[in-house]
PDB file of N, CA and C in Angstrom:
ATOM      1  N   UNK A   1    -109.039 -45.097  16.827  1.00  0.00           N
ATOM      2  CA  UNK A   1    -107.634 -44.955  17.139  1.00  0.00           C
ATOM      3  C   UNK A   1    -106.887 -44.255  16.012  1.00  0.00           C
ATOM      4  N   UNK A   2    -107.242 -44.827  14.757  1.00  0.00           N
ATOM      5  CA  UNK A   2    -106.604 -43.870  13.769  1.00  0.00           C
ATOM      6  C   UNK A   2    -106.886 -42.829  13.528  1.00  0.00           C
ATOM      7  N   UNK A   3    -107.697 -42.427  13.717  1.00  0.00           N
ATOM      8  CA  UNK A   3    -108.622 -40.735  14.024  1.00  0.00           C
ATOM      9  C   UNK A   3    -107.772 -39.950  15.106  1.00  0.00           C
ATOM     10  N   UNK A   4    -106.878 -40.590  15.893  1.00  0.00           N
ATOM     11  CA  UNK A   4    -106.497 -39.884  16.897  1.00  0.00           C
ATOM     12  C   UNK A   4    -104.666 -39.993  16.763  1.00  0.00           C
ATOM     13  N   UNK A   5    -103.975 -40.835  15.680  1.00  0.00           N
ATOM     14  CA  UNK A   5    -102.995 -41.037  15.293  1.00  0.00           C
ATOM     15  C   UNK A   5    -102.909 -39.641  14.290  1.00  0.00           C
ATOM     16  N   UNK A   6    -104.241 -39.739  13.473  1.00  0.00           N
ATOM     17  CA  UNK A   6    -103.809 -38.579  12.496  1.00  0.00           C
ATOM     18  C   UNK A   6    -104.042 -37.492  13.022  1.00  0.00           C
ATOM     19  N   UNK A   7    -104.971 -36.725  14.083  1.00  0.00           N
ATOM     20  CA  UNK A   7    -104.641 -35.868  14.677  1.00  0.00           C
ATOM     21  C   UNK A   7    -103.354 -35.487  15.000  1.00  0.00           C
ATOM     22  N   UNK A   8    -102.704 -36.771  15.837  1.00  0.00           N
ATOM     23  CA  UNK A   8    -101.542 -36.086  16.525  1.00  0.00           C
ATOM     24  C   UNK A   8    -100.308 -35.771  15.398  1.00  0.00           C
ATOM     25  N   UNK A   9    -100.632 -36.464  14.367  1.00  0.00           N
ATOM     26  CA  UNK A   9     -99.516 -36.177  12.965  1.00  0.00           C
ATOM     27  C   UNK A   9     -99.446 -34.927  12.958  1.00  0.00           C
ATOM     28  N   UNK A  10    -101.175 -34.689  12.438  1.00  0.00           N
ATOM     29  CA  UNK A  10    -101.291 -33.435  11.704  1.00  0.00           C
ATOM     30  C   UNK A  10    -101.200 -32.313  13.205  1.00  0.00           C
ATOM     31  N   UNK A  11    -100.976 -32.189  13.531  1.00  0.00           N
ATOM     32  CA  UNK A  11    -100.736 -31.116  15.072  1.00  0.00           C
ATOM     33  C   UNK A  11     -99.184 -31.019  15.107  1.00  0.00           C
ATOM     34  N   UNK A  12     -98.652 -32.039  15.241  1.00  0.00           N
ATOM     35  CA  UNK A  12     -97.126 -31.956  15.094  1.00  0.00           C
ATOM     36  C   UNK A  12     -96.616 -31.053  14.005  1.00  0.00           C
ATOM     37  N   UNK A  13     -97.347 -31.600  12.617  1.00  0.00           N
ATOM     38  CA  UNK A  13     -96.410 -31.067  11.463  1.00  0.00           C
ATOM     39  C   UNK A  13     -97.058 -29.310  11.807  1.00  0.00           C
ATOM     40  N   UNK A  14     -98.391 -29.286  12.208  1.00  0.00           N
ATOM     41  CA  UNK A  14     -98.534 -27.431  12.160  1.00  0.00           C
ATOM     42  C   UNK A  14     -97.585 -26.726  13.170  1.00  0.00           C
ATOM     43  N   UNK A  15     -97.544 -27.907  13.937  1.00  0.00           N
ATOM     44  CA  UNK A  15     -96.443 -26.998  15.346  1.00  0.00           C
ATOM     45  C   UNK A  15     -95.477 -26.287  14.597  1.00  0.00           C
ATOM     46  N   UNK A  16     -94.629 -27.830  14.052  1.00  0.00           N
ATOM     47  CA  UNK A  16     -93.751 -27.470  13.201  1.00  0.00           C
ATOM     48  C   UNK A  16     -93.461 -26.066  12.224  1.00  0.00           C
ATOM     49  N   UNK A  17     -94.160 -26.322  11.623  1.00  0.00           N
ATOM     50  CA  UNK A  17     -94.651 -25.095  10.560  1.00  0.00           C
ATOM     51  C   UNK A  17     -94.671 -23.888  11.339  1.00  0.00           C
ATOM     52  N   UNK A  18     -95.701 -23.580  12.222  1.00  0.00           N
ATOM     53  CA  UNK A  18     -95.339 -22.261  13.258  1.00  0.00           C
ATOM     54  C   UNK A  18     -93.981 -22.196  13.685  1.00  0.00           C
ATOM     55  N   UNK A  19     -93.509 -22.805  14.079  1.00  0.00           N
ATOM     56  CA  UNK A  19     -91.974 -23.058  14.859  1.00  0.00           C
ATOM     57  C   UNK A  19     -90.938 -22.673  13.959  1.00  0.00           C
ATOM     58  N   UNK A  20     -91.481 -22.891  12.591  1.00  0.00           N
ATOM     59  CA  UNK A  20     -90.622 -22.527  11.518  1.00  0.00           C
ATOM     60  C   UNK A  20     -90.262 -20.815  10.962  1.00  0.00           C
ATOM     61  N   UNK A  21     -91.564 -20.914  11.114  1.00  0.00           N
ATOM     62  CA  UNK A  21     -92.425 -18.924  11.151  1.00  0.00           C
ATOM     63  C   UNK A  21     -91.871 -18.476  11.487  1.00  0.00           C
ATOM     64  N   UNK A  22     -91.926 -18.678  13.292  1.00  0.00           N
ATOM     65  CA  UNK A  22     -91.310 -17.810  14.215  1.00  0.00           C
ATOM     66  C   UNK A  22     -89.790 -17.831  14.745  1.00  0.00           C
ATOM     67  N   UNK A  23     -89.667 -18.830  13.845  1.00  0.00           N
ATOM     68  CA  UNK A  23     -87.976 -18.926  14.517  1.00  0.00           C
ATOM     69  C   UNK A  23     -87.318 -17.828  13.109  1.00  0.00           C
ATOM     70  N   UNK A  24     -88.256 -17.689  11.730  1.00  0.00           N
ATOM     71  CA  UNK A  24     -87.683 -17.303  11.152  1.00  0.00           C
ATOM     72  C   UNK A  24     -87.480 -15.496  10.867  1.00  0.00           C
ATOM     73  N   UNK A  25     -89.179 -15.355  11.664  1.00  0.00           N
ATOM     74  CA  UNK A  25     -89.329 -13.654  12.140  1.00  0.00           C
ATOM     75  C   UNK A  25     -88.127 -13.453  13.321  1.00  0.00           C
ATOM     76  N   UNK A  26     -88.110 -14.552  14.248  1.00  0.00           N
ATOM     77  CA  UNK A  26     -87.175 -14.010  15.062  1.00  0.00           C
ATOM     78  C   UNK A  26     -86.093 -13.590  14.720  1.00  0.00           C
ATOM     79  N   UNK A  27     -85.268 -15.098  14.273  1.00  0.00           N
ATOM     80  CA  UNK A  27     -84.005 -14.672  13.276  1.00  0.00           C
ATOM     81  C   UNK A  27     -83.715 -13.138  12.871  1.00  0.00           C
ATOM     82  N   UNK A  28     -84.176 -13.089  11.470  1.00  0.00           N
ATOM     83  CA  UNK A  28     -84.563 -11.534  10.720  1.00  0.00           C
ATOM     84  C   UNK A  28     -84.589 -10.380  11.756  1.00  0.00           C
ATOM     85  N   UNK A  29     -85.438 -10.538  13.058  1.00  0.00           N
ATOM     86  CA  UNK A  29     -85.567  -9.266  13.762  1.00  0.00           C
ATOM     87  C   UNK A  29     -84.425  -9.004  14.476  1.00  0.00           C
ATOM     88  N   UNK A  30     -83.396 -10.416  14.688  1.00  0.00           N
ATOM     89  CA  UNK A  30     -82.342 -10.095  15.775  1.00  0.00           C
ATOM     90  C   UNK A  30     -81.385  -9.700  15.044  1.00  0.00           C
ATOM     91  N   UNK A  31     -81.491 -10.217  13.731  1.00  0.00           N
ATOM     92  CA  UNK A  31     -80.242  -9.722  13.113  1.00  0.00           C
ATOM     93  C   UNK A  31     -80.186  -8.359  12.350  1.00  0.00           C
ATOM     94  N   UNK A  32     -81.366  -8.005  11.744  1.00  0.00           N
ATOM     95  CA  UNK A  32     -81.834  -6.803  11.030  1.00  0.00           C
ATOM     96  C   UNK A  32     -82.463  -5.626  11.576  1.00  0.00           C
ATOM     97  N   UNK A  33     -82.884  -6.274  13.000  1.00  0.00           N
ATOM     98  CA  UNK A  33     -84.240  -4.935  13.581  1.00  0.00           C
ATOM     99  C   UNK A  33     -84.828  -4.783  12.861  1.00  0.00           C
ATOM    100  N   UNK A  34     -85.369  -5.488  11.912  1.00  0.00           N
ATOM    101  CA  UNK A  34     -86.342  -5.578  11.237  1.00  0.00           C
ATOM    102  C   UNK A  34     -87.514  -6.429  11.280  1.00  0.00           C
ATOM    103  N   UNK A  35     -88.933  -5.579  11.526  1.00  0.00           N
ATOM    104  CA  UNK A  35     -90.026  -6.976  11.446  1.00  0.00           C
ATOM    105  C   UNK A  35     -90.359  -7.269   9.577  1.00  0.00           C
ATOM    106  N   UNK A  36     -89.905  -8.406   9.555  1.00  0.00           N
ATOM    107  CA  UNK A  36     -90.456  -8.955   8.191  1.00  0.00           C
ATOM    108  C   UNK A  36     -92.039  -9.307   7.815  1.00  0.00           C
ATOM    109  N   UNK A  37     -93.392  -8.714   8.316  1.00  0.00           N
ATOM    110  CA  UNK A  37     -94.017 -10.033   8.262  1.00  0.00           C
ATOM    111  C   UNK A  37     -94.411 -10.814   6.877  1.00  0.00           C
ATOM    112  N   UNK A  38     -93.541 -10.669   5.634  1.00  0.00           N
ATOM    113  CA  UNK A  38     -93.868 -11.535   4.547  1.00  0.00           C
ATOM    114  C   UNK A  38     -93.686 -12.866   4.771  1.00  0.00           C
ATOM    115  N   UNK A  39     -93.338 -13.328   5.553  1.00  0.00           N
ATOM    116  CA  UNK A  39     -92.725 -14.932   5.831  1.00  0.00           C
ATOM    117  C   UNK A  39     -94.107 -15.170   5.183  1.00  0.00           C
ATOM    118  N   UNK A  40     -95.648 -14.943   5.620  1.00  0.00           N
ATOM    119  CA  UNK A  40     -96.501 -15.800   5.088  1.00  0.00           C
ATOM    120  C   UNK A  40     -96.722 -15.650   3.819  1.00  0.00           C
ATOM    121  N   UNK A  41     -96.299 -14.323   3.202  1.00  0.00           N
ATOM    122  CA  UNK A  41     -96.742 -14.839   1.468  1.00  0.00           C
ATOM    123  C   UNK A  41     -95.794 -15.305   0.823  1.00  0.00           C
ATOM    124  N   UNK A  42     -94.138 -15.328   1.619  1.00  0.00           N
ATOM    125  CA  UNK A  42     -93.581 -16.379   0.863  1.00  0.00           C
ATOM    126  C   UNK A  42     -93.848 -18.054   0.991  1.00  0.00           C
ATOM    127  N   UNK A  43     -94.395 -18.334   2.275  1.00  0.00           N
ATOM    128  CA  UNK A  43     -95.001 -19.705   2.557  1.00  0.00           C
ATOM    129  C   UNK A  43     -95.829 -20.110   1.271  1.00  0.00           C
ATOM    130  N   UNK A  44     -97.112 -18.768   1.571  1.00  0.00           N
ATOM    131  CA  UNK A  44     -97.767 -19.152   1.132  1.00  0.00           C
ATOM    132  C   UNK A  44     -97.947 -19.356  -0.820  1.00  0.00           C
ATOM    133  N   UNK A  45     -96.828 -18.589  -1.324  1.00  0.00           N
ATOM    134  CA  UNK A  45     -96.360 -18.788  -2.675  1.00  0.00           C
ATOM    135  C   UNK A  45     -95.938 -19.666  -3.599  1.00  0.00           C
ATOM    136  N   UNK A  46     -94.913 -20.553  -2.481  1.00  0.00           N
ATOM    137  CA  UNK A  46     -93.670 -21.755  -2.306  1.00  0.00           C
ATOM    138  C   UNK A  46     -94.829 -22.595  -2.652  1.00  0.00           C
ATOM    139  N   UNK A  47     -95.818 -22.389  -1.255  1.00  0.00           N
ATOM    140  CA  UNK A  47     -97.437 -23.551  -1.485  1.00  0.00           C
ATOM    141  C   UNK A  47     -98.303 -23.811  -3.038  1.00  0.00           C
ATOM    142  N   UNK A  48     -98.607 -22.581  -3.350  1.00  0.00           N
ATOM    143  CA  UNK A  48     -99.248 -22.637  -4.301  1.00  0.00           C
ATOM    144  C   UNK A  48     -98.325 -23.008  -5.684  1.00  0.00           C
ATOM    145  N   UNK A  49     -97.079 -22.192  -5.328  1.00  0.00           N
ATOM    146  CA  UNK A  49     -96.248 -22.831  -6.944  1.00  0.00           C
ATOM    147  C   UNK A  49     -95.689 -24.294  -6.725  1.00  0.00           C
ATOM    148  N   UNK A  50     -95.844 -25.253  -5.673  1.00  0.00           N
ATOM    149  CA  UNK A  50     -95.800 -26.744  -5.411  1.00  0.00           C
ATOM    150  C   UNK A  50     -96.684 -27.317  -5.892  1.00  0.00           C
ATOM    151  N   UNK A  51     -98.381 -26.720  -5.607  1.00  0.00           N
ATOM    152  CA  UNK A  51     -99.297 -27.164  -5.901  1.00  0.00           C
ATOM    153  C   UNK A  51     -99.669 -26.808  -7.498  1.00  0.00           C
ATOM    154  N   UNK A  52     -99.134 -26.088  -8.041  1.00  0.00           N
ATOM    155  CA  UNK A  52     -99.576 -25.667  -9.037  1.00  0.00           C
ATOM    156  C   UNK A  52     -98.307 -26.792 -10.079  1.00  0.00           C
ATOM    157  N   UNK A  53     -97.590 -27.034 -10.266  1.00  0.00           N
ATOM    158  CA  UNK A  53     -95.862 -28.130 -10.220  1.00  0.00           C
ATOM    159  C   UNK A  53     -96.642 -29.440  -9.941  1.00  0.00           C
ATOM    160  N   UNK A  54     -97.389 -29.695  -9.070  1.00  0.00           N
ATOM    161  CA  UNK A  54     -97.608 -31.407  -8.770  1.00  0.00           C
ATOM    162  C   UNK A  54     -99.011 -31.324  -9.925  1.00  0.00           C
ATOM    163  N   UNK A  55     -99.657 -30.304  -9.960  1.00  0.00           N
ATOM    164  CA  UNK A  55    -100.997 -31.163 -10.675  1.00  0.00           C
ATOM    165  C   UNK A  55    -100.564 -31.056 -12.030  1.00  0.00           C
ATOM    166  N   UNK A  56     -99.437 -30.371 -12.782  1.00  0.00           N
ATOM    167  CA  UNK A  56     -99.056 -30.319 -13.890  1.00  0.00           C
ATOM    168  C   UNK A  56     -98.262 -31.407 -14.298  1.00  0.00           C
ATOM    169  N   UNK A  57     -97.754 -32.106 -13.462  1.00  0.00           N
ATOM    170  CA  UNK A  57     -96.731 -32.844 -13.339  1.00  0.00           C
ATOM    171  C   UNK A  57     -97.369 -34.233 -13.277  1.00  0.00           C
ATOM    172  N   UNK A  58     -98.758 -33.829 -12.357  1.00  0.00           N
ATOM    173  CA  UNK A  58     -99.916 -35.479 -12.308  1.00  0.00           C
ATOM    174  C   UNK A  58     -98.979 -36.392 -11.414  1.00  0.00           C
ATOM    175  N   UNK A  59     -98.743 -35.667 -10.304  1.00  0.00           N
ATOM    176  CA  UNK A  59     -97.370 -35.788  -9.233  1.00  0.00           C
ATOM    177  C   UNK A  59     -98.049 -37.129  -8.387  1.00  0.00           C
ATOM    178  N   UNK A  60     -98.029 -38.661  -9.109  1.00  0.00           N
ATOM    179  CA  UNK A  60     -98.711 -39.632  -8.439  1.00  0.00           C
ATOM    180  C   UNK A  60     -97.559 -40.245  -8.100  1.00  0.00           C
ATOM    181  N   UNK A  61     -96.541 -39.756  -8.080  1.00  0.00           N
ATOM    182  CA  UNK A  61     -94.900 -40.916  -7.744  1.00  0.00           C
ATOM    183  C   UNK A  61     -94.050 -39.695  -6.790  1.00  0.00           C
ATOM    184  N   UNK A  62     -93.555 -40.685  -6.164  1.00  0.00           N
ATOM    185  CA  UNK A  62     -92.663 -39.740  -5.050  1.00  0.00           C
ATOM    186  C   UNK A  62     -91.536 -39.261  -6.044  1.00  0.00           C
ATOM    187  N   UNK A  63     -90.864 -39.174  -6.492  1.00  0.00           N
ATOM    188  CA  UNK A  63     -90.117 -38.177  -7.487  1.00  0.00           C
ATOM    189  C   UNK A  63     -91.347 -36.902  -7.718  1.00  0.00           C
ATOM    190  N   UNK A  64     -91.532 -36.940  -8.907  1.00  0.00           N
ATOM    191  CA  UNK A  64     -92.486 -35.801  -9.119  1.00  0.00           C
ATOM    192  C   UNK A  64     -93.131 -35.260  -7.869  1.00  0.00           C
ATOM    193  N   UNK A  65     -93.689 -36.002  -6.913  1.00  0.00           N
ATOM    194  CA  UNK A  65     -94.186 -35.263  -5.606  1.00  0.00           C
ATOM    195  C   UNK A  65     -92.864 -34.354  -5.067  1.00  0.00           C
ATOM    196  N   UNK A  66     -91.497 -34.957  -4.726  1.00  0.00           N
ATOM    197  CA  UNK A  66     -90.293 -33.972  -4.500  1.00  0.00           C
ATOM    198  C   UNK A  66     -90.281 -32.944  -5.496  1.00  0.00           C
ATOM    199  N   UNK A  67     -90.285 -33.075  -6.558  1.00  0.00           N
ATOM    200  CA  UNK A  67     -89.519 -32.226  -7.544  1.00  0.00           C
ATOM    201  C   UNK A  67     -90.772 -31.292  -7.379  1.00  0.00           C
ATOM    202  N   UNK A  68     -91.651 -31.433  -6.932  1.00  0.00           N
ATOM    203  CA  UNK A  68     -92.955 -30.570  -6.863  1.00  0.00           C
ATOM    204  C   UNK A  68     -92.711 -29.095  -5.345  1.00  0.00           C
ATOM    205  N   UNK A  69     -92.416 -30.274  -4.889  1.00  0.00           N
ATOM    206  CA  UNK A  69     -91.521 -29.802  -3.645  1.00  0.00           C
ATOM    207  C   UNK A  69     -90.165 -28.598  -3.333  1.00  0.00           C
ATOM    208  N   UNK A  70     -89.331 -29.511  -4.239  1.00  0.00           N
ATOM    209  CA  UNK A  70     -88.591 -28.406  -4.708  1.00  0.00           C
ATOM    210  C   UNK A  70     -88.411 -26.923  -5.299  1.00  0.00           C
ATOM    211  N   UNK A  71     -89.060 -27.461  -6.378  1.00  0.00           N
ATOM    212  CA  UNK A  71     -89.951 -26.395  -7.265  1.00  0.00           C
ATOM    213  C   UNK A  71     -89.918 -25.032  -6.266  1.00  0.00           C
ATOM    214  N   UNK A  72     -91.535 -25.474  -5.518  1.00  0.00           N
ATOM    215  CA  UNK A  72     -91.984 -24.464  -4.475  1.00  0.00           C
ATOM    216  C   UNK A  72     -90.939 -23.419  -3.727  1.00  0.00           C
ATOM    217  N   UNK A  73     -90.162 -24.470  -2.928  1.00  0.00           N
ATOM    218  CA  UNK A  73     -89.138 -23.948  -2.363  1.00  0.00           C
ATOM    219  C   UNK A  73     -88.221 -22.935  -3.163  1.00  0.00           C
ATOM    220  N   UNK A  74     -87.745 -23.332  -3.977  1.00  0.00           N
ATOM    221  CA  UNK A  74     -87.207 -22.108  -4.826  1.00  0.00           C
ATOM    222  C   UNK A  74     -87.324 -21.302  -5.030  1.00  0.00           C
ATOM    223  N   UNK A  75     -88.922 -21.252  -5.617  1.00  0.00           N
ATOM    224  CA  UNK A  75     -89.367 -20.224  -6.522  1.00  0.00           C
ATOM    225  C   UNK A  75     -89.636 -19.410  -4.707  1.00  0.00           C
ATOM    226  N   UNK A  76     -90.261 -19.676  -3.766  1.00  0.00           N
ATOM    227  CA  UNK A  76     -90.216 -19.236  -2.364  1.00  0.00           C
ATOM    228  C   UNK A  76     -89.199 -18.275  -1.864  1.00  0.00           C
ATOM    229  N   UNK A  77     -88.094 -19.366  -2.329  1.00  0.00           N
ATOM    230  CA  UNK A  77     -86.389 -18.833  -1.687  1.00  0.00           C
ATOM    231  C   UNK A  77     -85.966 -17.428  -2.826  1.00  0.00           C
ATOM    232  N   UNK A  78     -86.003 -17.548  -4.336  1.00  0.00           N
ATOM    233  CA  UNK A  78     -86.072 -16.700  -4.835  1.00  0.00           C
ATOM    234  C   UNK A  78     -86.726 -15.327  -4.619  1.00  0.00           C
ATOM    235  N   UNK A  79     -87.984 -15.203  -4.321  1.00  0.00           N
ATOM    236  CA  UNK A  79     -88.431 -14.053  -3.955  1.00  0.00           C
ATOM    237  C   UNK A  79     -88.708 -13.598  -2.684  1.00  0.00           C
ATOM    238  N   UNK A  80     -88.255 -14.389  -1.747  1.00  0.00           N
ATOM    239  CA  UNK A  80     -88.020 -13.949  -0.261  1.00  0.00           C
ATOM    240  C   UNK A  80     -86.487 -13.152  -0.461  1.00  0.00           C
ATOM    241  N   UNK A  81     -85.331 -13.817  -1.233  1.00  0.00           N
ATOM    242  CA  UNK A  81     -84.351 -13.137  -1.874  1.00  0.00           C
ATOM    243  C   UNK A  81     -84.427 -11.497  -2.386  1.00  0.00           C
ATOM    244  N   UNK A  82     -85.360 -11.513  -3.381  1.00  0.00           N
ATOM    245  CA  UNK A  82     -85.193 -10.451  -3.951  1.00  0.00           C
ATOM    246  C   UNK A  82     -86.048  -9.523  -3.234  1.00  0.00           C
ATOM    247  N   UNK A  83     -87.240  -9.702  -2.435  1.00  0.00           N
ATOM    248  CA  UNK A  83     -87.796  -8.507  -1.152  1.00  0.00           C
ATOM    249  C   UNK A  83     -86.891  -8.440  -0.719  1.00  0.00           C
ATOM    250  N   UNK A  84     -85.697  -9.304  -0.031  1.00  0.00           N
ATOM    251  CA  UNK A  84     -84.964  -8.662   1.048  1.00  0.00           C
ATOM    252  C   UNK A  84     -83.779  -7.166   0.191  1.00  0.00           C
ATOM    253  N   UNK A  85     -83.507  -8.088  -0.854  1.00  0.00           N
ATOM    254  CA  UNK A  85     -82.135  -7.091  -1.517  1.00  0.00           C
ATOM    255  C   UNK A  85     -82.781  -5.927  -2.067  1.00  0.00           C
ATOM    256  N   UNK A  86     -84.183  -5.782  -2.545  1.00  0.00           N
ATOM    257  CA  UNK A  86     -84.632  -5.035  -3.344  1.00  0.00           C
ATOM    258  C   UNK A  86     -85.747  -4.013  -2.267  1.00  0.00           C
ATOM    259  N   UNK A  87     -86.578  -4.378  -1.567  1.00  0.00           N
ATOM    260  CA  UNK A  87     -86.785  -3.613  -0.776  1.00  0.00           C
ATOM    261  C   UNK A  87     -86.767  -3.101   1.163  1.00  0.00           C
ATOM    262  N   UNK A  88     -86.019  -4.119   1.594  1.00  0.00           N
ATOM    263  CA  UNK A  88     -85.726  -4.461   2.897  1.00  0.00           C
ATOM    264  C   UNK A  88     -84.304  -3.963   2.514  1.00  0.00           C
ATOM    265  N   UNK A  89     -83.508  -4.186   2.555  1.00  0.00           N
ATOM    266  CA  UNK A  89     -81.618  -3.963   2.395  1.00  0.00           C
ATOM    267  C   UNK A  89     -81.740  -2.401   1.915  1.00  0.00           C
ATOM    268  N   UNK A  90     -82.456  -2.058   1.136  1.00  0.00           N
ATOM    269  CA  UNK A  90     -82.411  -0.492   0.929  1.00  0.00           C
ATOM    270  C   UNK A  90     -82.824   0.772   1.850  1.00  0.00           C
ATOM    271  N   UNK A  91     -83.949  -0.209   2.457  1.00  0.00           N
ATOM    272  CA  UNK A  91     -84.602   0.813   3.379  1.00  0.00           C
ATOM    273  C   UNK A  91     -84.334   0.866   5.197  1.00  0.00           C
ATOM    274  N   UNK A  92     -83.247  -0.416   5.426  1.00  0.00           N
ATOM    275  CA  UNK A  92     -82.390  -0.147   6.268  1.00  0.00           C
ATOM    276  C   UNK A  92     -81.074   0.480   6.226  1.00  0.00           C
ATOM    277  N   UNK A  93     -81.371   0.610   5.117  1.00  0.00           N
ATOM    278  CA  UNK A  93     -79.295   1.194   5.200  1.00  0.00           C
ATOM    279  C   UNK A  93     -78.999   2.924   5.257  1.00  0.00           C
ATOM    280  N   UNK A  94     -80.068   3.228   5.553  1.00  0.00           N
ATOM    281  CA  UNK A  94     -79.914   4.682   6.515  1.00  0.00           C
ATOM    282  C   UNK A  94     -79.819   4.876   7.783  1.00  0.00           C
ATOM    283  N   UNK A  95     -80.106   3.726   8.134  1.00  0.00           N
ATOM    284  CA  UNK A  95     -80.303   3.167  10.061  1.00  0.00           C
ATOM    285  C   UNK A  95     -78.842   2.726  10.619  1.00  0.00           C
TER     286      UNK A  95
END
């Protein structure tokens, strides 16, 4: 039974995660006409600089697990930031 509890967790949270993707390519395309597809190496960046933040951190307490969290997100939000202003925002603005 618990074999089939954590399935349905872990299925939910990937839905999620896709749902997140694509709501966020959509977004971008309706508003920009632009296809972005970096969404995954900023995912996947956010991921690794979380993971790279929790084992430095020895992230065994829910604080440090957030702040690990955080971290990611930032450093994520930061350079999804600066692709857009630095090479996306330039190369639409002849359109």
């Amino acid at each position: 039974m618990s074999t089939l509890v954590l399935t349905l967790v872990i299925g939910v949270g990937l839905g999620a995660l896709y749902f997140l993707v694509a709501s966020g390519l959509s977004l971008i395309y309706g508003l920009m006409h632009v296809l972005n597809f970096a969404h995954g190496a900023f995912l996947t960046l956010s991921a690794y600089i979380g993971w790279f933040v929790a084992q430095q951190m020895g992230a065994t307490t829910w604080p440090a697990f957030l702040v690990s969290i955080l971290v990611g997100a930032l450093v994520g939000a930061v350079f999804a930031t600066f692709t857009e202003l630095v090479l996306i925002r330039p190369s639409t603005r002849g359109t």
